[in-house]
N, C-alpha and C. Protein backbone atom coordinates (compact mmCIF):
# COMPACT_ATOMS: atom_id res chain seq x y z
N UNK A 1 7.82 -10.76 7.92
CA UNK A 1 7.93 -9.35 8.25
C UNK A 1 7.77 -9.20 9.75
N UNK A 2 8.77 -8.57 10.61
CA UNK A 2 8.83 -8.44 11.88
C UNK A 2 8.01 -6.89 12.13
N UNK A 3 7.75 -6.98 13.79
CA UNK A 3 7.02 -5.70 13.88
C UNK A 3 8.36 -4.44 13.72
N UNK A 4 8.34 -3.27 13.56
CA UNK A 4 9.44 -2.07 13.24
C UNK A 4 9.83 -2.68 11.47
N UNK A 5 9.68 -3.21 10.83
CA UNK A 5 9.80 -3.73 9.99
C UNK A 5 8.86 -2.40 8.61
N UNK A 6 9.62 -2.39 7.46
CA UNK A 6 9.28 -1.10 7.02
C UNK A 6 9.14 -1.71 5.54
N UNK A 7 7.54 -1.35 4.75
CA UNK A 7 7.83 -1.55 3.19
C UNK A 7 7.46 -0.29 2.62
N UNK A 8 8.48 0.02 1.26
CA UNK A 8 7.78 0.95 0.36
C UNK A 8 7.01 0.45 -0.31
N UNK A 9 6.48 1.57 -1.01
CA UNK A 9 5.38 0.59 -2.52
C UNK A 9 5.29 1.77 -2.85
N UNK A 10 5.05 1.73 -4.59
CA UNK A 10 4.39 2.84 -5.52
C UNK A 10 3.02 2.36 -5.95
N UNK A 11 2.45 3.68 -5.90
CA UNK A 11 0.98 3.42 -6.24
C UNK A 11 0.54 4.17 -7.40
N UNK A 12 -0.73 3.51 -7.85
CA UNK A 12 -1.31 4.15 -9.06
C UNK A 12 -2.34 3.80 -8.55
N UNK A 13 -3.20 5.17 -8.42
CA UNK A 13 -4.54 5.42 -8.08
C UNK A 13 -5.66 5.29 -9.44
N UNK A 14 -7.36 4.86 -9.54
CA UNK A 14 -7.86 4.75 -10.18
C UNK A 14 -7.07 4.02 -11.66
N UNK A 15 -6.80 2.83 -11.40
CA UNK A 15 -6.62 1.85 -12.42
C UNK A 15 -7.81 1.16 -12.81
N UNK A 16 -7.52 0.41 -13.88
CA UNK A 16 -8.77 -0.46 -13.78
C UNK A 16 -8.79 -1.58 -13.55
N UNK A 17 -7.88 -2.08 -12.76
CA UNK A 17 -8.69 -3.26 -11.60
C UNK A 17 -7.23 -3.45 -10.97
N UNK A 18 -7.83 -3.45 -9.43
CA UNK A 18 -6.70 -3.50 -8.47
C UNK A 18 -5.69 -4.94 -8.19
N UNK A 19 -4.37 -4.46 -8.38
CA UNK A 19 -3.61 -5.89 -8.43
C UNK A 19 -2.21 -5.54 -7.34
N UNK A 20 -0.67 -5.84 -7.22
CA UNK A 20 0.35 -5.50 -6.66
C UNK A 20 1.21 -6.22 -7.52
N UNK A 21 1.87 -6.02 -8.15
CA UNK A 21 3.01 -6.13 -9.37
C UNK A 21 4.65 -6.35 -8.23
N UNK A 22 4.85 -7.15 -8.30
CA UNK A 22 6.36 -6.92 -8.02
C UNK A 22 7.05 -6.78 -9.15
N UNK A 23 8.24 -5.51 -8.72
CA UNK A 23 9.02 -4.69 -9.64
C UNK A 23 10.45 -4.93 -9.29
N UNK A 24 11.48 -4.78 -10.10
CA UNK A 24 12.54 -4.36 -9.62
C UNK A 24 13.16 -3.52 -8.42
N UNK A 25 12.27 -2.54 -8.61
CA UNK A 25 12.40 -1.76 -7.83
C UNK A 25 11.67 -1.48 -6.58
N UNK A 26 10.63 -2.66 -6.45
CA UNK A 26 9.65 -2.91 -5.60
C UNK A 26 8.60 -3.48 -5.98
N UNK A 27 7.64 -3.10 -4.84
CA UNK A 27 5.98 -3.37 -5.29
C UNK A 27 5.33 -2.25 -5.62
N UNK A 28 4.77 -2.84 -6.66
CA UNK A 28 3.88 -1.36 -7.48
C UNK A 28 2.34 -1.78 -6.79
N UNK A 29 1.19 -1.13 -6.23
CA UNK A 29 0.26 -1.45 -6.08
C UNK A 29 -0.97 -0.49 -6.64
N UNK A 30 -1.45 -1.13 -7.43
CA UNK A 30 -2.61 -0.39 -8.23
C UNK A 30 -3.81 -0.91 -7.86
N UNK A 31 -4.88 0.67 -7.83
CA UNK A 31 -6.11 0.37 -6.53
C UNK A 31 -6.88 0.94 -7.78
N UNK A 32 -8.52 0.42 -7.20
CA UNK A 32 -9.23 1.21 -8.05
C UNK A 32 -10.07 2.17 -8.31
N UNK A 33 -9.81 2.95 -6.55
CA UNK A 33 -10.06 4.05 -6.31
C UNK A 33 -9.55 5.08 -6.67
N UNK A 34 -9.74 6.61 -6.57
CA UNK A 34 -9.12 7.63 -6.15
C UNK A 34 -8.75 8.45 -5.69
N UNK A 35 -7.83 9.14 -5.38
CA UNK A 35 -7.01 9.26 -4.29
C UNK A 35 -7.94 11.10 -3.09
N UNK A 36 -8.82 10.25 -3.05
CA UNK A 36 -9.88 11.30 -2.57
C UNK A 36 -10.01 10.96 -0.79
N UNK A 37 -9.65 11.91 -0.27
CA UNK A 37 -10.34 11.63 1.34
C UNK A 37 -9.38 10.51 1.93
N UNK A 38 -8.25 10.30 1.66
CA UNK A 38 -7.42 9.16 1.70
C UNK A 38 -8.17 7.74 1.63
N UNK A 39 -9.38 7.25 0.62
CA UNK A 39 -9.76 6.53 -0.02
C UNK A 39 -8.58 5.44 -0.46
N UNK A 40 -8.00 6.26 -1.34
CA UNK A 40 -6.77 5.01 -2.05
C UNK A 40 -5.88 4.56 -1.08
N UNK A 41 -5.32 5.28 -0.24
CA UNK A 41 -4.33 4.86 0.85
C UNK A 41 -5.20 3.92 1.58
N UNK A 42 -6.00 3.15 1.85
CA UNK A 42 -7.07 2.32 2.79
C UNK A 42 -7.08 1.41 1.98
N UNK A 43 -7.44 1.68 0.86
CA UNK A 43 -6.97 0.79 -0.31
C UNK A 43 -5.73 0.09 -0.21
N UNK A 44 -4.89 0.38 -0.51
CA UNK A 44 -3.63 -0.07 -0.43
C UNK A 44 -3.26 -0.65 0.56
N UNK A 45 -3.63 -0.16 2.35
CA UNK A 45 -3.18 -0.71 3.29
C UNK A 45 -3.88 -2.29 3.32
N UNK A 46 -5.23 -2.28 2.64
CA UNK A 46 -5.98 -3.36 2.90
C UNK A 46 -5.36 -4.64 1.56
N UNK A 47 -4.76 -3.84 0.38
CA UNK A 47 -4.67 -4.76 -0.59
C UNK A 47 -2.68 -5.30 -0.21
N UNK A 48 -2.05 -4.09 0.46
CA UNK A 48 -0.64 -4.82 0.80
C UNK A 48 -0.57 -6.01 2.00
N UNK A 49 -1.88 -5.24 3.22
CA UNK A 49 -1.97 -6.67 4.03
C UNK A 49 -2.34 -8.14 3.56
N UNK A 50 -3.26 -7.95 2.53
CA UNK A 50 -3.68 -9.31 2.07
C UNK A 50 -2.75 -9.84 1.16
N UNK A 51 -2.16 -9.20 0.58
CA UNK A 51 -0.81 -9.47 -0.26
C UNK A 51 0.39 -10.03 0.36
N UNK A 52 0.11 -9.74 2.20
CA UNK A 52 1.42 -10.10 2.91
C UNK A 52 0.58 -11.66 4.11
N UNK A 53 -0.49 -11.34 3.94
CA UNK A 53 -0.68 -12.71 4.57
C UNK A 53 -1.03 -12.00 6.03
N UNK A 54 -1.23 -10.40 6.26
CA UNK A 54 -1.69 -9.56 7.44
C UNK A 54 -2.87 -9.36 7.79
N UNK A 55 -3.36 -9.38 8.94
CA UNK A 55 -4.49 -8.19 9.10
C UNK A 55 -4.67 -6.66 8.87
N UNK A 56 -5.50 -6.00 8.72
CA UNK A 56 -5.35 -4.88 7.82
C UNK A 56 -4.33 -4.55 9.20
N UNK A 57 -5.23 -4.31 9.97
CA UNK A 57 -4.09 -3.26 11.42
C UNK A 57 -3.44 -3.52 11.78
N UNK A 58 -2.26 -4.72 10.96
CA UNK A 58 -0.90 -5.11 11.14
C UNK A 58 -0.49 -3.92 10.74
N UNK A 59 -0.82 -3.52 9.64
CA UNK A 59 0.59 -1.98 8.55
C UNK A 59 -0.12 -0.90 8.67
N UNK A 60 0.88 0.32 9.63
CA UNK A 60 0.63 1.22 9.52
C UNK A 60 1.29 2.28 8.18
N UNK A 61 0.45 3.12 7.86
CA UNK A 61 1.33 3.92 6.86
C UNK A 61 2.37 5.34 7.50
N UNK A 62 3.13 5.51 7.68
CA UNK A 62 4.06 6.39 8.02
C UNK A 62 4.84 7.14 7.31
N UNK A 63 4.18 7.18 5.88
CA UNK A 63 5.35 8.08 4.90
C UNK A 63 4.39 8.07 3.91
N UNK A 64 4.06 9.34 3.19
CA UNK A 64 3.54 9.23 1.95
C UNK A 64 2.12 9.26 1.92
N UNK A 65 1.53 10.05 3.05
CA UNK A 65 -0.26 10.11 2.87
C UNK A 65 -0.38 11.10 1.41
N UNK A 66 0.23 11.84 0.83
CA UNK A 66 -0.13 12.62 -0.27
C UNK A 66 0.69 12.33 -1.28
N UNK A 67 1.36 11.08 -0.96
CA UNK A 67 2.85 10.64 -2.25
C UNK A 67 1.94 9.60 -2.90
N UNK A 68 2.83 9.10 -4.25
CA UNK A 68 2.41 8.14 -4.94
C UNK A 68 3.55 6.83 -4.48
N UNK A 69 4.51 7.34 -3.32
CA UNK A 69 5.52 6.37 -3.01
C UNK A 69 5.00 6.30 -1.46
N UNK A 70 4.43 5.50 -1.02
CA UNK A 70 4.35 5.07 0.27
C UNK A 70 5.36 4.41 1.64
N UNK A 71 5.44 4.22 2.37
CA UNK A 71 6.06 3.60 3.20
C UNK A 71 5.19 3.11 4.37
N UNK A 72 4.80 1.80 4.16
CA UNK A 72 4.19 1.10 6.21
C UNK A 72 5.21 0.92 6.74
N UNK A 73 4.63 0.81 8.08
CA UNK A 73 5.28 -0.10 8.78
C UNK A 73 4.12 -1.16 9.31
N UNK A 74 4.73 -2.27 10.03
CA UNK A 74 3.84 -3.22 11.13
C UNK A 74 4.17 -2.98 12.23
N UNK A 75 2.94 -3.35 12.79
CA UNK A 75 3.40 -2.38 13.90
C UNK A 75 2.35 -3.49 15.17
């Protein structure tokens, strides 16, 4: 993944136990928080970086602070 480099993901907030599913249609990432105080989104940024082999403050989020469809970038 290059920096300007852009992923979606769908999320499901308060699951019961946090994983990242690759889908057809993407990556699904399920956290096991909820989506309180942007709690789950921190979540996610921390569980897609480790999922990508990143530091958390490689991926910024730029789409989707109140969606269940996200978009980072690295940045």
């Amino acid at each position: 993944m290059e920096i300007g480099d852009t992923i979606t993901v769908r999320v499901t907030p308060k699951a019961s136990r946090a994983r990242i599913v690759e889908t057809p249609e993407g990556l699904q990432v399920y956290v096991t928080v909820p989506p309180e105080d942007g709690k789950a989104n921190a979540e996610v940024q921390k569980a897609l970086a480790r999922h990508l082999g990143l530091p958390k403050s490689a991926l910024r989020l730029v789409r989707g602070q109140k969606s269940r469809d996200k978009t980072f970038e690295r940045v």
